[in-house]
Structures are given as structure tokens and as C-alpha cells.
C-alpha atoms as a PDB file:
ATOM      1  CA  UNK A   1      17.937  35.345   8.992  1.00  0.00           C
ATOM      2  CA  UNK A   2      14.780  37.002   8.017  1.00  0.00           C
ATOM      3  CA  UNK A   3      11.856  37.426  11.355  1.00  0.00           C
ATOM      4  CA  UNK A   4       8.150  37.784  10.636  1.00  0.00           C
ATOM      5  CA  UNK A   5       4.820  37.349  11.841  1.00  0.00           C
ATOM      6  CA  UNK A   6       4.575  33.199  11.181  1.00  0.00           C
ATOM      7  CA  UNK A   7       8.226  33.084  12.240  1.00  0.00           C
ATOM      8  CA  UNK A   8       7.438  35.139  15.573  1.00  0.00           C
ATOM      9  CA  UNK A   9       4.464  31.945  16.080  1.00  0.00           C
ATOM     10  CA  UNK A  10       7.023  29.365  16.088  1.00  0.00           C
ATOM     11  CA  UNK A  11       9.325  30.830  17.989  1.00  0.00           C
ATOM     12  CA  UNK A  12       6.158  31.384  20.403  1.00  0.00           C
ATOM     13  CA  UNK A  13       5.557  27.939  20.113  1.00  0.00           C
ATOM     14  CA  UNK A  14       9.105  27.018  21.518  1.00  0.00           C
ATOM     15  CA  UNK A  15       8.646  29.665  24.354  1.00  0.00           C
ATOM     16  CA  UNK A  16       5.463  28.112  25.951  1.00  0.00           C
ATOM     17  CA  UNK A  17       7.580  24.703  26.295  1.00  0.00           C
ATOM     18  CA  UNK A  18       8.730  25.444  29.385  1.00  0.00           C
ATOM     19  CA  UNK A  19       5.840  27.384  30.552  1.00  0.00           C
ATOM     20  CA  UNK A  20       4.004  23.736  29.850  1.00  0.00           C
ATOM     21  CA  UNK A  21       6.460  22.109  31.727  1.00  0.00           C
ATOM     22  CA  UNK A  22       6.719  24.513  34.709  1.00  0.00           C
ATOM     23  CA  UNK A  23       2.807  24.414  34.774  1.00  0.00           C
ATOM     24  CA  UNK A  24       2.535  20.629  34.800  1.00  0.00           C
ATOM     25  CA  UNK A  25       4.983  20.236  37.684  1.00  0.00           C
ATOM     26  CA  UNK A  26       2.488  23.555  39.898  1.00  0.00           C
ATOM     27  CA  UNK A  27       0.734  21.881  43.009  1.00  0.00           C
ATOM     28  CA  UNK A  28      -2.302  23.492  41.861  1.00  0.00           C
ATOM     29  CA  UNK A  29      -5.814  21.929  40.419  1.00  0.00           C
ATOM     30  CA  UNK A  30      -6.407  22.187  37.185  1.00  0.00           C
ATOM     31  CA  UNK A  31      -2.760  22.473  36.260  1.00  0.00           C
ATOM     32  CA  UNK A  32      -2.643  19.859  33.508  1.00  0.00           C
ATOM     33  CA  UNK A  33      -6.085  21.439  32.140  1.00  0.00           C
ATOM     34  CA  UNK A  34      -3.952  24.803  32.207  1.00  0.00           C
ATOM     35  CA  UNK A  35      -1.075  22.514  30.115  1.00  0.00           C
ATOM     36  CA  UNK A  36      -4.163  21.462  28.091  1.00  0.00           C
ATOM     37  CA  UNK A  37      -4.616  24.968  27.260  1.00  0.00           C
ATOM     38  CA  UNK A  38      -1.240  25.880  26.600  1.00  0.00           C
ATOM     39  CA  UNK A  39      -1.100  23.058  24.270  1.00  0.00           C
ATOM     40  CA  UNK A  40      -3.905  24.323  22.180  1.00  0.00           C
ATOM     41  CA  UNK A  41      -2.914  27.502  21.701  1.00  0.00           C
ATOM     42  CA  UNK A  42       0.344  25.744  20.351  1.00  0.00           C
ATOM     43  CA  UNK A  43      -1.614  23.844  18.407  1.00  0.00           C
ATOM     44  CA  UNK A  44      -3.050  26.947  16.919  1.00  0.00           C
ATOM     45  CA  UNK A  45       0.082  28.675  16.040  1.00  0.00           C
ATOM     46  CA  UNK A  46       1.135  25.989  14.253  1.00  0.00           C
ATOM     47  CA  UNK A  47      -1.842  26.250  11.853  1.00  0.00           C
ATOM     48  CA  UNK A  48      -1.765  30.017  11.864  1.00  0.00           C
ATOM     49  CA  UNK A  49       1.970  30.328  10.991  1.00  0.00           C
ATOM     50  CA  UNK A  50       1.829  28.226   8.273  1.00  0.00           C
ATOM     51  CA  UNK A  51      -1.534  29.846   6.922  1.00  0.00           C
ATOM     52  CA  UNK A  52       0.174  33.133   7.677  1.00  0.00           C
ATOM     53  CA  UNK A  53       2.769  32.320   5.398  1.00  0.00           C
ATOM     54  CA  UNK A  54       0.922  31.345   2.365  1.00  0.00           C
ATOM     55  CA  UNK A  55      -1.697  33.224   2.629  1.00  0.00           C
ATOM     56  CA  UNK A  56       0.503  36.414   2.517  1.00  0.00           C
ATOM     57  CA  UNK A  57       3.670  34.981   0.634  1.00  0.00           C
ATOM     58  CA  UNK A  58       5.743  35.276   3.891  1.00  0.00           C
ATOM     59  CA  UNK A  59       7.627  31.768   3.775  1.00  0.00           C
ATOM     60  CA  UNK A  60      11.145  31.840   4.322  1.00  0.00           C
ATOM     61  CA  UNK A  61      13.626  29.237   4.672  1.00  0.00           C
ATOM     62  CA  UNK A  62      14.222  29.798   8.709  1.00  0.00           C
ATOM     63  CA  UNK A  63      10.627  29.487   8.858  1.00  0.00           C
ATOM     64  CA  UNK A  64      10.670  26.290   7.079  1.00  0.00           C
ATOM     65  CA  UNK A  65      13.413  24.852   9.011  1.00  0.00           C
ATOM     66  CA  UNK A  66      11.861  26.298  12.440  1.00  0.00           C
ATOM     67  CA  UNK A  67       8.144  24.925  11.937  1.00  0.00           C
ATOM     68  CA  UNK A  68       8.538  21.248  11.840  1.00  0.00           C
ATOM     69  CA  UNK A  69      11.495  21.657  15.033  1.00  0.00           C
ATOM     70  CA  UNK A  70       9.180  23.207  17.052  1.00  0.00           C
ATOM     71  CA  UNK A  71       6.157  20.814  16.588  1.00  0.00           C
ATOM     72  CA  UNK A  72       8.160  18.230  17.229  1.00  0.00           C
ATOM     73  CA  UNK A  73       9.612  19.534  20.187  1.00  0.00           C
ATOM     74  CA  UNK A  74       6.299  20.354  21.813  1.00  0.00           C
ATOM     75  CA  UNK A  75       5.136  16.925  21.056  1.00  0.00           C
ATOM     76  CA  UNK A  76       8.129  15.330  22.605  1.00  0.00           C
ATOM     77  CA  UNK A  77       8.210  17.133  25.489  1.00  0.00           C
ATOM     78  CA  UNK A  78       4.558  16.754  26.323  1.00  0.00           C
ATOM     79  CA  UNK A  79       4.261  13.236  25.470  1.00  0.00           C
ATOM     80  CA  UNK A  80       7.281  12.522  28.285  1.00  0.00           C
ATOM     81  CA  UNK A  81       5.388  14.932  30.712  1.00  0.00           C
ATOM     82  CA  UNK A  82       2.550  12.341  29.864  1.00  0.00           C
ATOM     83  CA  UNK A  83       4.422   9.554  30.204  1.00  0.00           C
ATOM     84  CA  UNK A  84       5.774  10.012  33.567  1.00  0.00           C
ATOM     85  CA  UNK A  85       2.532  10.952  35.097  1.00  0.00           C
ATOM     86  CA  UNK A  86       0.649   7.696  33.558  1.00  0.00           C
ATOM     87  CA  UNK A  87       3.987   4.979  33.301  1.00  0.00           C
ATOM     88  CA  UNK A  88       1.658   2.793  31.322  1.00  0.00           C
ATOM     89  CA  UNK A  89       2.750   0.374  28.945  1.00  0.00           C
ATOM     90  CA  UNK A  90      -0.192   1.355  26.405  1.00  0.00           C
ATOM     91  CA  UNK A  91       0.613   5.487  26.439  1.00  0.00           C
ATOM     92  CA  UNK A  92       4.540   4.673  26.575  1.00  0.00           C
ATOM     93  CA  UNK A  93       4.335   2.465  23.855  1.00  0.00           C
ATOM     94  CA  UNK A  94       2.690   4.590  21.265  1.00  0.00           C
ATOM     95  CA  UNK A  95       5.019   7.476  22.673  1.00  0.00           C
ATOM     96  CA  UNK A  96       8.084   5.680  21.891  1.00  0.00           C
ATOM     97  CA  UNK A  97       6.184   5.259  18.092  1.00  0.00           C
ATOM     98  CA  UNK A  98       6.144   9.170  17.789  1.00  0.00           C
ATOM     99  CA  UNK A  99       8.801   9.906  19.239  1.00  0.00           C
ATOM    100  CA  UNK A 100      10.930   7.323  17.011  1.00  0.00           C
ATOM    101  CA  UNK A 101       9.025   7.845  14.127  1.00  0.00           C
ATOM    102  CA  UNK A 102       9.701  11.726  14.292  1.00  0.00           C
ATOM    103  CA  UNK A 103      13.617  11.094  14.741  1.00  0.00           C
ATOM    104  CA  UNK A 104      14.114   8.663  12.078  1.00  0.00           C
ATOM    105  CA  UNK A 105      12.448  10.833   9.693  1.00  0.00           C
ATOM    106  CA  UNK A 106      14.010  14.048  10.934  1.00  0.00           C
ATOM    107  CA  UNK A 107      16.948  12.254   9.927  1.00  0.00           C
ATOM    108  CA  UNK A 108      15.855  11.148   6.772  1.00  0.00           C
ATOM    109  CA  UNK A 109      14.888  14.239   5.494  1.00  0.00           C
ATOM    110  CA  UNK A 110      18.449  15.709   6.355  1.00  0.00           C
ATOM    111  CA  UNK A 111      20.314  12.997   4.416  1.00  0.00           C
ATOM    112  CA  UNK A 112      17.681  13.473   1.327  1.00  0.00           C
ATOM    113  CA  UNK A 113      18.540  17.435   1.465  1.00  0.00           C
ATOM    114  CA  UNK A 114      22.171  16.316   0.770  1.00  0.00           C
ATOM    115  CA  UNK A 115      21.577  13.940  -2.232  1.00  0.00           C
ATOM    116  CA  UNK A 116      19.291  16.668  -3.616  1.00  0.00           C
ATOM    117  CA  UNK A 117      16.393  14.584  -3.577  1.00  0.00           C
ATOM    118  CA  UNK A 118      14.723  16.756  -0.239  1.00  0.00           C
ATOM    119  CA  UNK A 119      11.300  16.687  -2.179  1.00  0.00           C
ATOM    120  CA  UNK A 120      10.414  12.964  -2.150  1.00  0.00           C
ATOM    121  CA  UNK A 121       9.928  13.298   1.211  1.00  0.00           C
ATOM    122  CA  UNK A 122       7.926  16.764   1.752  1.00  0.00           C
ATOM    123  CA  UNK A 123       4.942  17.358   3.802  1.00  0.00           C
ATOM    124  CA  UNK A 124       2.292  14.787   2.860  1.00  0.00           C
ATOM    125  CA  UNK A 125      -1.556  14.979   3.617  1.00  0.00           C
ATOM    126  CA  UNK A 126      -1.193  11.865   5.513  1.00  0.00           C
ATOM    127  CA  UNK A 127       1.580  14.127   7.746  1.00  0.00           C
ATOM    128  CA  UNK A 128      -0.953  16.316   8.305  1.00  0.00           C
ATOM    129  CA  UNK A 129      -3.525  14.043   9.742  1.00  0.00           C
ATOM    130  CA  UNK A 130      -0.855  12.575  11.587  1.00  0.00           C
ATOM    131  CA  UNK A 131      -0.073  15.756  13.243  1.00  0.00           C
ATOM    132  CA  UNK A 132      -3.671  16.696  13.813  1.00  0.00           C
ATOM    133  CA  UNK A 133      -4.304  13.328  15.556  1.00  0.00           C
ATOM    134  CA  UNK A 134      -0.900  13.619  17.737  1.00  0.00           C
ATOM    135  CA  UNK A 135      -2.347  17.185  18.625  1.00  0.00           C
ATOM    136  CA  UNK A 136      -6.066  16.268  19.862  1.00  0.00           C
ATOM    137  CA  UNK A 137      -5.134  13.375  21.468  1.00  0.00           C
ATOM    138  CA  UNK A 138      -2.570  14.639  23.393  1.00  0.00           C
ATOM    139  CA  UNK A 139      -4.868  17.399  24.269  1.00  0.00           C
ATOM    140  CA  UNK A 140      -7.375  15.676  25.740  1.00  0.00           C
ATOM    141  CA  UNK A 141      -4.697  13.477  27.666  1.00  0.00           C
ATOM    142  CA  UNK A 142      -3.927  17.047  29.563  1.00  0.00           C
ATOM    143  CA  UNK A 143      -7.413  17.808  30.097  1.00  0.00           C
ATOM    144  CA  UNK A 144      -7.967  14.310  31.468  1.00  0.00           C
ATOM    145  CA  UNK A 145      -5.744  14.551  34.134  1.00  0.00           C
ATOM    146  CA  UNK A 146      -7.957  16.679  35.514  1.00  0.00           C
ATOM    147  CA  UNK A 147     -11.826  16.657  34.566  1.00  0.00           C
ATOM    148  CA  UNK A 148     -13.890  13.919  33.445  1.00  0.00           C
ATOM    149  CA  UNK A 149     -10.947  11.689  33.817  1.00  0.00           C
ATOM    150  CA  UNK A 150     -11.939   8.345  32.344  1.00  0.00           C
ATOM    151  CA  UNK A 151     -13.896   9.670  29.658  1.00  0.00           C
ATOM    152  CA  UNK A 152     -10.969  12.109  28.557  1.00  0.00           C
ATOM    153  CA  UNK A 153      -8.310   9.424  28.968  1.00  0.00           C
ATOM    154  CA  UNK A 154     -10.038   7.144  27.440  1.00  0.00           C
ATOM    155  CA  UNK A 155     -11.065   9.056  24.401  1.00  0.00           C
ATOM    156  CA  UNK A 156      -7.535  10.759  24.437  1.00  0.00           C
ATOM    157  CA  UNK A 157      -5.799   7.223  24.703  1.00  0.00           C
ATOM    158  CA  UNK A 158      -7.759   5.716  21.732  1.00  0.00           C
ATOM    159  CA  UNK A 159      -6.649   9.201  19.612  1.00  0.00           C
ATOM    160  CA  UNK A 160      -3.310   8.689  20.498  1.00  0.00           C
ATOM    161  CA  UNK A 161      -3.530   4.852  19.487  1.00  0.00           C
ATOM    162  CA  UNK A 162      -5.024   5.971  15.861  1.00  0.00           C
ATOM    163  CA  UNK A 163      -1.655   8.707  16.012  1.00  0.00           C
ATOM    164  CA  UNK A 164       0.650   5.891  16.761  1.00  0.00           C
ATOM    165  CA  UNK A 165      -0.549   3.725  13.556  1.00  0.00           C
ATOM    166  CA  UNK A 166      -0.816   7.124  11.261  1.00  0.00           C
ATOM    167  CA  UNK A 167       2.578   7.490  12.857  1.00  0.00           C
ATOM    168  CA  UNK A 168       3.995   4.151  11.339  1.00  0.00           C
ATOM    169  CA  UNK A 169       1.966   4.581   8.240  1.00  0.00           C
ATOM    170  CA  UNK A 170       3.483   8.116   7.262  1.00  0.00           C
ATOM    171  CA  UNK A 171       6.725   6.764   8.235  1.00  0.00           C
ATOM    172  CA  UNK A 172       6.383   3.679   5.341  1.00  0.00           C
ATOM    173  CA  UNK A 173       5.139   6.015   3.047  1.00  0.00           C
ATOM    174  CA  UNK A 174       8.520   8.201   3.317  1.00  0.00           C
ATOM    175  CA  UNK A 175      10.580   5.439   3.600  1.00  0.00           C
ATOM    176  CA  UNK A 176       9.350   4.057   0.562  1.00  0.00           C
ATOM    177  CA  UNK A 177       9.634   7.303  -1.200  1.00  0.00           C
ATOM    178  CA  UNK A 178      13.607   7.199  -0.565  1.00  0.00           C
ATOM    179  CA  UNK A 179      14.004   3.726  -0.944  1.00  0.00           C
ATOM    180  CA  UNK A 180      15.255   4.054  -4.937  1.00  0.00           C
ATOM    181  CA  UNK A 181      17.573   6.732  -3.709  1.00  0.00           C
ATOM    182  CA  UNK A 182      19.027   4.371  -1.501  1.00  0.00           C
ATOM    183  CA  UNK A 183      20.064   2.108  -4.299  1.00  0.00           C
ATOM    184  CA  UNK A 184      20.847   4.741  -6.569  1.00  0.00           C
ATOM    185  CA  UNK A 185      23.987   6.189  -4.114  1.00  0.00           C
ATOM    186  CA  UNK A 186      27.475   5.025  -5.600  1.00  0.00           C
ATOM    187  CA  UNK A 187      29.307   2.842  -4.214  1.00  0.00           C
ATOM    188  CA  UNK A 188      31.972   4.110  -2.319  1.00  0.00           C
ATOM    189  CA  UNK A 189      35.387   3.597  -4.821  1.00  0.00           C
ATOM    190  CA  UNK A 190      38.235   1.791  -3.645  1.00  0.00           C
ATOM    191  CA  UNK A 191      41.973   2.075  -3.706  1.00  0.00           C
ATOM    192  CA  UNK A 192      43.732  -0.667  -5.913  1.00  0.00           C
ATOM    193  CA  UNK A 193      47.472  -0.770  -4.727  1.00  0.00           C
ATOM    194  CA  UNK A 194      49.518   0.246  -6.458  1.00  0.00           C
ATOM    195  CA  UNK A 195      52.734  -2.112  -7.144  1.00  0.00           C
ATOM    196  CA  UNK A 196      56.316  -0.776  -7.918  1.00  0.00           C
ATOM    197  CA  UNK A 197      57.193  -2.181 -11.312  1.00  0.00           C
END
């Protein structure tokens, strides 16, 4: 397992998880703006790892497999902080979208590794938008808890509505993608019986 710079950001990234948590849960105001924060610079790493690694050919498999786990993590995690501290149909609702969406193609992209078809369902642009809405909106949702309330939460609940249909979108798009290697898996053989002469 090889450790460097944009591997060191993700595993930052999965160390302030529970310093998000612990600060959402402080008696303190302006704890969910200091979440908010927290969340950003997450948010940051995630661009600067990957950038990191590009930029300075430093991409490694661990790093590949670590990036997308912690994102996904952080997003989890924060959207159930959310959750509990708003119980609203609306917020849990497009939660339960992420959250699901991110599962079922977690586990798609595990079984398409072991066909050998893990590139039909890569990284797409749309992904990235995706991600970059789930981010912002969830920011502001932090933020909101605390200052300018109703126009955070509402701008941060609308973001989070335009994440939860880019959610379902990129989620067709890979499904679609692995649809023909669906069909083209063999049917599992069976046994004929064999009968003494």
C-alpha cells in the first residue's frame, strides 16, 4: 500500500468525520456553521487530492479505491446528522435518494470490476456535478442551522432537491451503461443426471 500527499487528503477527509459529528452534537452557537466549515474543507480535499494526483502523476490504486469511500462516507454521515435535526419528509426524502443511489452503484461498480467490464461505469461529468451539487447544498444546510436560517435552508433545500434528481439521473446513466453486460453473463450450466445404463 503506497501513502502520498492526495492519499494523506482522503484519509484527512475520513478523520474530520467524527470531528463533524462530535461538533454537531457541542451545546455551543454556531456549531453547525463550525460543521459547515468542516464540511468545506472536506469538500476541498476532495478536489485537491484528485488534482494532486494528476497533476503530479501520483494516482495509485489505494487512492482510487479510498477517494470515492470517503466522499461517500462524509456525505452519508452528514446527510443523517441533517436528517435528524430537520425529520422532514422533503430533506429525508432526497437523503434516502443519495444515500440509495450511492449504495446501489457502489455495488454496481464492484460486480462490473469482476466481469472485467469496471470501465463502463467510471467517473462521468454528470458524477461530478452530482457531487458538486450534494457538496454545496449540504453546505449551506450546516450553515443554515445557524445564520440566516430561512434563506440558507431554503436555498440549501432547493440544491439538495436539484442533487437528488442529478442523483437519479447519474444513476440511469450507469445503469444503462451495464445493462448489455447484464444480458451478456452465461447462464449458469446445469447438471443433467446421469442414469446407470
Amino acid at each position: 500500500m503506497e501513502l502520498n500527499l492526495p492519499t494523506y487528503l482522503t484519509l484527512l477527509r475520513i478523520v474530520l468525520i467524527p470531528v463533524l459529528v462530535a461538533l454537531f452534537y457541542l451545546p455551543w452557537p454556531g456549531a453547525h456553521a463550525a460543521c459547515g466549515l468542516v464540511f468545506m474543507v472536506a469538500g476541498f480535499t476532495d478536489w485537491l487530492d484528485g488534482y494532486l494526483a494528476r497533476k503530479l502523476g501520483l494516482a495509485t490504486r489505494f487512492g482510487a479505491f479510498l477517494d470515492p469511500v470517503a466522499d461517500k462516507l462524509m456525505v452519508a454521515v452528514t446527510l443523517v446528522l441533517i436528517v435528524q435535526a430537520d425529520p422532514s419528509p422533503f430533506v429525508a426524502i432526497a437523503a434516502a435518494i443519495i444515500v440509495g443511489r450511492e449504495i446501489t452503484i457502489a455495488s454496481l461498480r464492484e460486480w462490473m470490476a469482476e466481469i472485467g467490464q469496471r470501465k463502463k461505469v467510471e467517473v462521468s461529468q454528470l458524477g461530478k456535478w452530482k457531487t458538486m451539487a450534494q457538496m454545496v447544498s449540504i453546505t449551506l444546510l450546516l450553515f443554515g442551522m445557524d445564520i440566516w436560517r430561512e434563506t440558507l435552508q431554503g436555498f440549501g433545500q432547493f440544491l439538495l432537491s436539484i442533487s437528488a434528481l442529478l442523483t437519479l439521473w447519474s444513476m440511469i446513466v450507469y445503469l444503462r451503461a451495464a445493462l448489455p453486460s447484464f444480458a451478456d453473463q452465461p447462464k449458469p450450466s446445469v447438471d443433467k443426471p446421469v442414469l446407470d445404463p
